[in-house]
Protein backbone atom coordinates (compact mmCIF):
# COMPACT_ATOMS: atom_id res chain seq x y z
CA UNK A 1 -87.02 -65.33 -86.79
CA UNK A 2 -83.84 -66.91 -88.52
CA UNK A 3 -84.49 -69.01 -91.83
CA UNK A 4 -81.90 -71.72 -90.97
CA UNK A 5 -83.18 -73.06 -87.48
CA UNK A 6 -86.38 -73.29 -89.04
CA UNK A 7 -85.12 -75.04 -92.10
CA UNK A 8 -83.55 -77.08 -89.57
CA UNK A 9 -86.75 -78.09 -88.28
CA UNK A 10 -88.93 -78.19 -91.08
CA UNK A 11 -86.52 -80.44 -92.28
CA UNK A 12 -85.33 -82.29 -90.10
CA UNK A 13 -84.93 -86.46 -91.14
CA UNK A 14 -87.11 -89.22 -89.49
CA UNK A 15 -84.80 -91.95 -90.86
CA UNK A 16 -81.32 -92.60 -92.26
CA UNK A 17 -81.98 -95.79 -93.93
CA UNK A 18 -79.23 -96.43 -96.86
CA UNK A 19 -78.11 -93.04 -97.02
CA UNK A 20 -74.82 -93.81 -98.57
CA UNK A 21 -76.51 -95.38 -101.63
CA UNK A 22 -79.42 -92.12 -102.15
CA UNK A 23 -77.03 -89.33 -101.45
CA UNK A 24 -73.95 -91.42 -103.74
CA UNK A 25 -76.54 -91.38 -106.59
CA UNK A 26 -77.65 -87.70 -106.17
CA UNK A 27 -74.23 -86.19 -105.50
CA UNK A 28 -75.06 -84.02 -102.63
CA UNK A 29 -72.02 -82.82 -101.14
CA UNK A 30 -72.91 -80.57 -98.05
CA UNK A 31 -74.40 -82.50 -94.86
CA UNK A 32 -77.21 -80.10 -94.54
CA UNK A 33 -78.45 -80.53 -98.25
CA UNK A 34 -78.40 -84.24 -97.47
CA UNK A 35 -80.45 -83.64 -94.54
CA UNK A 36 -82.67 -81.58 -96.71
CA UNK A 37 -83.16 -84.19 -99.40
CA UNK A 38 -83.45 -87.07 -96.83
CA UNK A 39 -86.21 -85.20 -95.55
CA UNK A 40 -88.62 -85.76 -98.78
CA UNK A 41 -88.65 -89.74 -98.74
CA UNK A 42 -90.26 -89.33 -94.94
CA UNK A 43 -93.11 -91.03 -94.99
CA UNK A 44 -95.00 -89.39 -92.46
CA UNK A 45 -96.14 -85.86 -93.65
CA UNK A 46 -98.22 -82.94 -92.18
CA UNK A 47 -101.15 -83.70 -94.76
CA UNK A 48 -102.16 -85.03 -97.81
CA UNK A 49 -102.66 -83.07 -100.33
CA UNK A 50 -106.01 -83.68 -103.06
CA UNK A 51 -106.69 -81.82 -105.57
CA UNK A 52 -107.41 -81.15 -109.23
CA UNK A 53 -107.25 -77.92 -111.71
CA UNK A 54 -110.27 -76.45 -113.96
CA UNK A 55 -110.18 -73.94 -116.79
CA UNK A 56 -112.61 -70.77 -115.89
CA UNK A 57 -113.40 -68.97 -118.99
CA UNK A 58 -115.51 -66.41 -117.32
CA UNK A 59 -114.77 -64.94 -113.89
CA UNK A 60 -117.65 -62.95 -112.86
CA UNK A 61 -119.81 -66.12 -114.07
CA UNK A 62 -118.00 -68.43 -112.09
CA UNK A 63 -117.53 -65.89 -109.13
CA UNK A 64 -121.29 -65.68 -109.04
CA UNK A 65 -121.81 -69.53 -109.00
CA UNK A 66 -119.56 -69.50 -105.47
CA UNK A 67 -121.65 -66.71 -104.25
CA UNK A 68 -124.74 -69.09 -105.06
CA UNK A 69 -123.38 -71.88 -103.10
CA UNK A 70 -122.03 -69.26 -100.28
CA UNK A 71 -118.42 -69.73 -100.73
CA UNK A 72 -116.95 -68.20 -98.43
CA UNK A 73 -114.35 -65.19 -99.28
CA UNK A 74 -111.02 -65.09 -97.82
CA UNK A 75 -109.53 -62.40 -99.88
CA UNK A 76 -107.40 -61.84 -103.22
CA UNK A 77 -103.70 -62.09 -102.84
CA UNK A 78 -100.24 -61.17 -105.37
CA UNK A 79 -97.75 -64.61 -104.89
CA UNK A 80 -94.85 -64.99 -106.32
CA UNK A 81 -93.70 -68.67 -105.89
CA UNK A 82 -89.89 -69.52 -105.98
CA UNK A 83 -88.94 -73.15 -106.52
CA UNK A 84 -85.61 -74.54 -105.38
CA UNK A 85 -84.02 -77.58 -106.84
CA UNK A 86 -80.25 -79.14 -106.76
CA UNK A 87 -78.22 -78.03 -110.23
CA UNK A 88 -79.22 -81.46 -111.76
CA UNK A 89 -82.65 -81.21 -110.87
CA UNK A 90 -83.22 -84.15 -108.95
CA UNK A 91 -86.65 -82.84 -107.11
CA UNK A 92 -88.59 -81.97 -110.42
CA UNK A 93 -87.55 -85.52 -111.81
CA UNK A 94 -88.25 -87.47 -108.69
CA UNK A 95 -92.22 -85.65 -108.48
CA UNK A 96 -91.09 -83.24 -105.40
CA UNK A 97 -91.40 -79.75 -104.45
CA UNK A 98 -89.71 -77.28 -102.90
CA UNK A 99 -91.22 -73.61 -102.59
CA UNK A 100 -91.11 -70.43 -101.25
CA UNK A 101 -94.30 -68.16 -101.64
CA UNK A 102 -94.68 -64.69 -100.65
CA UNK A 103 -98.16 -63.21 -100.72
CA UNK A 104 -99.32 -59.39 -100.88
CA UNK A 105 -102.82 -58.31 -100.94
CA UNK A 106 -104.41 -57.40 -104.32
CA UNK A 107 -108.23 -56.73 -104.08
CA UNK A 108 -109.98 -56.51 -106.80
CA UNK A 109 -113.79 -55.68 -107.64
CA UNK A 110 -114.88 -59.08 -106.79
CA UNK A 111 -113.11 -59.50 -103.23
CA UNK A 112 -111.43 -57.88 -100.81
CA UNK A 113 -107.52 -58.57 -100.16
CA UNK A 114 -106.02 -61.09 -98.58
CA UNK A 115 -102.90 -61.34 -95.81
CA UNK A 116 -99.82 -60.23 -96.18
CA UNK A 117 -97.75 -63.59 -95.65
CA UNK A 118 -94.93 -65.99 -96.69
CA UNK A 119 -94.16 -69.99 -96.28
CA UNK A 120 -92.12 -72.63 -97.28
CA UNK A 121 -93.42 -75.72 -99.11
CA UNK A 122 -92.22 -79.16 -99.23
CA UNK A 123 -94.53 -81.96 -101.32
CA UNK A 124 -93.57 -85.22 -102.34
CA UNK A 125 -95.75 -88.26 -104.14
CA UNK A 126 -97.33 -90.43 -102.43
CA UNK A 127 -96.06 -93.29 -100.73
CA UNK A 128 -98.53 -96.06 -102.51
CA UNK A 129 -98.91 -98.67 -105.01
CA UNK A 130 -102.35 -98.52 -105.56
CA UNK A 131 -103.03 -96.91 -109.81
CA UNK A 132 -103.27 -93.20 -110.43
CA UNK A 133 -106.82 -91.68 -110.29
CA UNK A 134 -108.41 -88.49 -111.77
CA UNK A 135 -107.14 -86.73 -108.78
CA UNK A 136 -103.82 -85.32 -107.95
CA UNK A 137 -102.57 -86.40 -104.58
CA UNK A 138 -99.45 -85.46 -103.00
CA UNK A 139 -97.82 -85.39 -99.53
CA UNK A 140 -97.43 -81.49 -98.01
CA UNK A 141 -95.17 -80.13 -94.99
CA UNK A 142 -95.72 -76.29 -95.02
CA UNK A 143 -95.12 -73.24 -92.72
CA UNK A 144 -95.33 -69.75 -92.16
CA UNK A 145 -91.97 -68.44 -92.26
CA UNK A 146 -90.71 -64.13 -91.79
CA UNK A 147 -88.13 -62.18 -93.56
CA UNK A 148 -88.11 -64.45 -96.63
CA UNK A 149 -85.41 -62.02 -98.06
CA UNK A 150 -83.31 -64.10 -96.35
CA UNK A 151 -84.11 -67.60 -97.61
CA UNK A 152 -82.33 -67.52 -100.87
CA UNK A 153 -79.18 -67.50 -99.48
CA UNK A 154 -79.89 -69.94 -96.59
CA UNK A 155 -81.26 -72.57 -99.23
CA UNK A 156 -78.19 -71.45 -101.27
CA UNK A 157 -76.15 -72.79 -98.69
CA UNK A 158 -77.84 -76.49 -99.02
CA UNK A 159 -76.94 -76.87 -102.45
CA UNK A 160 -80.43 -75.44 -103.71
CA UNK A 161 -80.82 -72.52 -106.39
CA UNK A 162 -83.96 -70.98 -107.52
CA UNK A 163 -85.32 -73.25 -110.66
CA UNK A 164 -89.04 -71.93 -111.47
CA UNK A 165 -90.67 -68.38 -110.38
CA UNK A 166 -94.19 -68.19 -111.05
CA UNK A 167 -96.48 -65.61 -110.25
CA UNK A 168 -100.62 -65.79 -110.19
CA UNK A 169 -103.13 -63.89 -108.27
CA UNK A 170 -105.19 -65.88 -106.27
CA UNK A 171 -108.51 -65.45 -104.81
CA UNK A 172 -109.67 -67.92 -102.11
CA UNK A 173 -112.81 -69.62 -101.18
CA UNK A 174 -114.01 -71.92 -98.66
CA UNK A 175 -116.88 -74.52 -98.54
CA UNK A 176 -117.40 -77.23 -96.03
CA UNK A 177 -114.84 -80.04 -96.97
CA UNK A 178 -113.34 -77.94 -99.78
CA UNK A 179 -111.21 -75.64 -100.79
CA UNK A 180 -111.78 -73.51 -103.46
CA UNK A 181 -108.65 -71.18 -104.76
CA UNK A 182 -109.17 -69.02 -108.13
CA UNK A 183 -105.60 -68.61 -110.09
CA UNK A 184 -105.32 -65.30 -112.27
CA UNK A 185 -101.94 -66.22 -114.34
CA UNK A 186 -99.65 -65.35 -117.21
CA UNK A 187 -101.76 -68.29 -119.23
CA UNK A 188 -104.87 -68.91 -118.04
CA UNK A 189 -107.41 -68.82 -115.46
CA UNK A 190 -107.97 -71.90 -113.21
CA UNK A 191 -109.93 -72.81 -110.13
CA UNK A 192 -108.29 -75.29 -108.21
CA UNK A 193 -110.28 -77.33 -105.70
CA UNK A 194 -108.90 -79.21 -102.47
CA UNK A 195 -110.18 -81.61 -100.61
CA UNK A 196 -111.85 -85.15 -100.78
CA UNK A 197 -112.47 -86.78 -103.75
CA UNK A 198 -116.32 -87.34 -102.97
CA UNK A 199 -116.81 -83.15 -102.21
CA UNK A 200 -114.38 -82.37 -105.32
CA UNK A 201 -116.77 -83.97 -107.46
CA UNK A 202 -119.96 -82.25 -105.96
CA UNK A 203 -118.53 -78.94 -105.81
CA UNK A 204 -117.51 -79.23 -109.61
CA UNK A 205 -120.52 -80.93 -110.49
CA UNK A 206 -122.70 -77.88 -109.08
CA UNK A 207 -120.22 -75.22 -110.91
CA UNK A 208 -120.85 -76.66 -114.25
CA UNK A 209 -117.97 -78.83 -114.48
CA UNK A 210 -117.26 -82.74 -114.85
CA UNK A 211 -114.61 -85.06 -114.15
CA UNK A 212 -113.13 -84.98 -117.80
CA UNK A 213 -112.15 -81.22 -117.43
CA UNK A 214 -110.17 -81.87 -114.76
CA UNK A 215 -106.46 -81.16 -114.82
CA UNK A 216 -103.43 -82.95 -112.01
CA UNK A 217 -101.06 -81.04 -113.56
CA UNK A 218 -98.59 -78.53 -111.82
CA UNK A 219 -98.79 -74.55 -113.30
CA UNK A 220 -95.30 -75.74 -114.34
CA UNK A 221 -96.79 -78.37 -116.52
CA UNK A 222 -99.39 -75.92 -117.70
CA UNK A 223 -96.95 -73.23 -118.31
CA UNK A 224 -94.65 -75.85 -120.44
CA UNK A 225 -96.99 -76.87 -122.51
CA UNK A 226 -98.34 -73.18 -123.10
CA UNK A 227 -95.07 -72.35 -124.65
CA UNK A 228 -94.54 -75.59 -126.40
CA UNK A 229 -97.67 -74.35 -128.30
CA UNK A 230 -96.41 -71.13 -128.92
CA UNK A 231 -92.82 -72.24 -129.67
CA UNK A 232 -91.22 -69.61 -127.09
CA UNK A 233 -88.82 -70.90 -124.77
CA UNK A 234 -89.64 -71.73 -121.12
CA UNK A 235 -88.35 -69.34 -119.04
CA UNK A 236 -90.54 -68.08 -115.98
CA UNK A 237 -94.17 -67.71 -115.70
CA UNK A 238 -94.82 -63.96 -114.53
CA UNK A 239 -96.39 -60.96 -115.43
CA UNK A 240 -95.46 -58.22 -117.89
CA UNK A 241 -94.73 -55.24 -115.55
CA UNK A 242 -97.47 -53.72 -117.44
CA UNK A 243 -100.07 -55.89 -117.93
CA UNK A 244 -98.87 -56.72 -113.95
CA UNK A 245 -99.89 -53.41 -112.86
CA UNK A 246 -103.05 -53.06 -114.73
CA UNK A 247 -104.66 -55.90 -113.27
CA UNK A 248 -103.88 -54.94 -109.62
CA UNK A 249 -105.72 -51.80 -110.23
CA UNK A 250 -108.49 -52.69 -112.84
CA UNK A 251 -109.26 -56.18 -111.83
């Protein structure tokens, strides 16, 4: 399966409204990597994203609360997530996304390994005027894509290069109405739960937590801050080798 008629595809504009005002003020040169950015301000995506981050201190604690409530266990994978913006950086500023994720499986005492798998990501903000809540909300497109080797240099071609890698394992759990994914990364732990507003707040309720600990953030913002803290400059959030290979065997 070829990455650019699926690019194509995936992003492939609904409308054309004013183009020659949006793509004068971005810059974008090459037709495609209009397309591509044209593509984000469509208000009609594949699903609407809800969601919100906690801090997990303890994992076997909170791994035995989901077993309590009969999560479901869909397995514990390695991603590595590469985000693609223009040179300026237009998709960070403007709240959108543009990923590619590759996923390995990496069990670990607690659960068994996930698929072996890889996808592109689109999100944008919602299209609303209504305030910000506690939650955050964003508008998806994904899909499963093969031989992801090959991406880099079809996005290349668009006008996008690789801005943020960042690397997590993640452990996956399902209830009814919610997902529930646990993040392993460079700095920190987090659960992240998806879903309605009305189940978030259940599920968190019954796993100790309350609506002040919850985070909207991206692991960007998270990772940001972590080295603002420690005065290091922000590179990319991954593993030590190392440390990298110690907790695929020993976790």
């Amino acid at each position: 399966m070829l990455a650019r008629p699926i690019l194509r595809n995936f992003l492939r504009p609904a409308w054309y409204t004013s183009q020659k005002v949006v793509l004068g003020r971005l810059g974008l040169r090459n037709y495609r990597s209009r397309e591509l950015w044209l593509y984000f301000g469509v208000p009609r995506p594949t699903n609407r994203e809800i969601e919100v981050k906690l801090p997990v201190e303890d994992i076997p604690v909170l791994v035995r609360k989901l077993k309590a409530l009969k999560a479901a266990n869909c397995g514990r994978v390695f991603e590595r997530n590469t985000l693609y913006d223009t040179p300026r950086s237009h998709l960070r500023r403007s709240g959108r996304l543009l990923r590619v994720r590759t996923e390995t499986p990496a069990p670990s005492i607690w659960s068994r390994p996930g698929q072996l798998q890889s996808m592109i990501t689109s999100k944008a903000p919602p299209k609303s005027t209504e305030p910000k809540y506690k939650y955050k909300e964003r508008l998806e497109r994904e899909t499963a894509i093969s031989q992801s080797e090959r991406w880099p240099r079809a996005l290349a071609s668009l006008g996008f290069r690789p801005s943020f890698v960042y690397e997590k394992f993640r452990t996956s759990f399902r209830l009814p109405g919610v997902h529930l994914d646990l993040d392993e990364t460079p700095v920190g732990t987090f659960l992240e739960l998806e879903g309605n507003g009305e189940t978030i707040d259940r599920v968190a309720k019954a796993l100790g937590y309350s609506a002040r600990g919850y985070f909207c953030g991206t692991y960007w913002d998270v990772y940001a801050a972590d080295c603002r803290r420690r005065g290091l400059p922000i590179k990319n959030m991954v593993f030590d080798r190392k440390k990298l290979l110690k907790s695929a065997l020993f976790a």
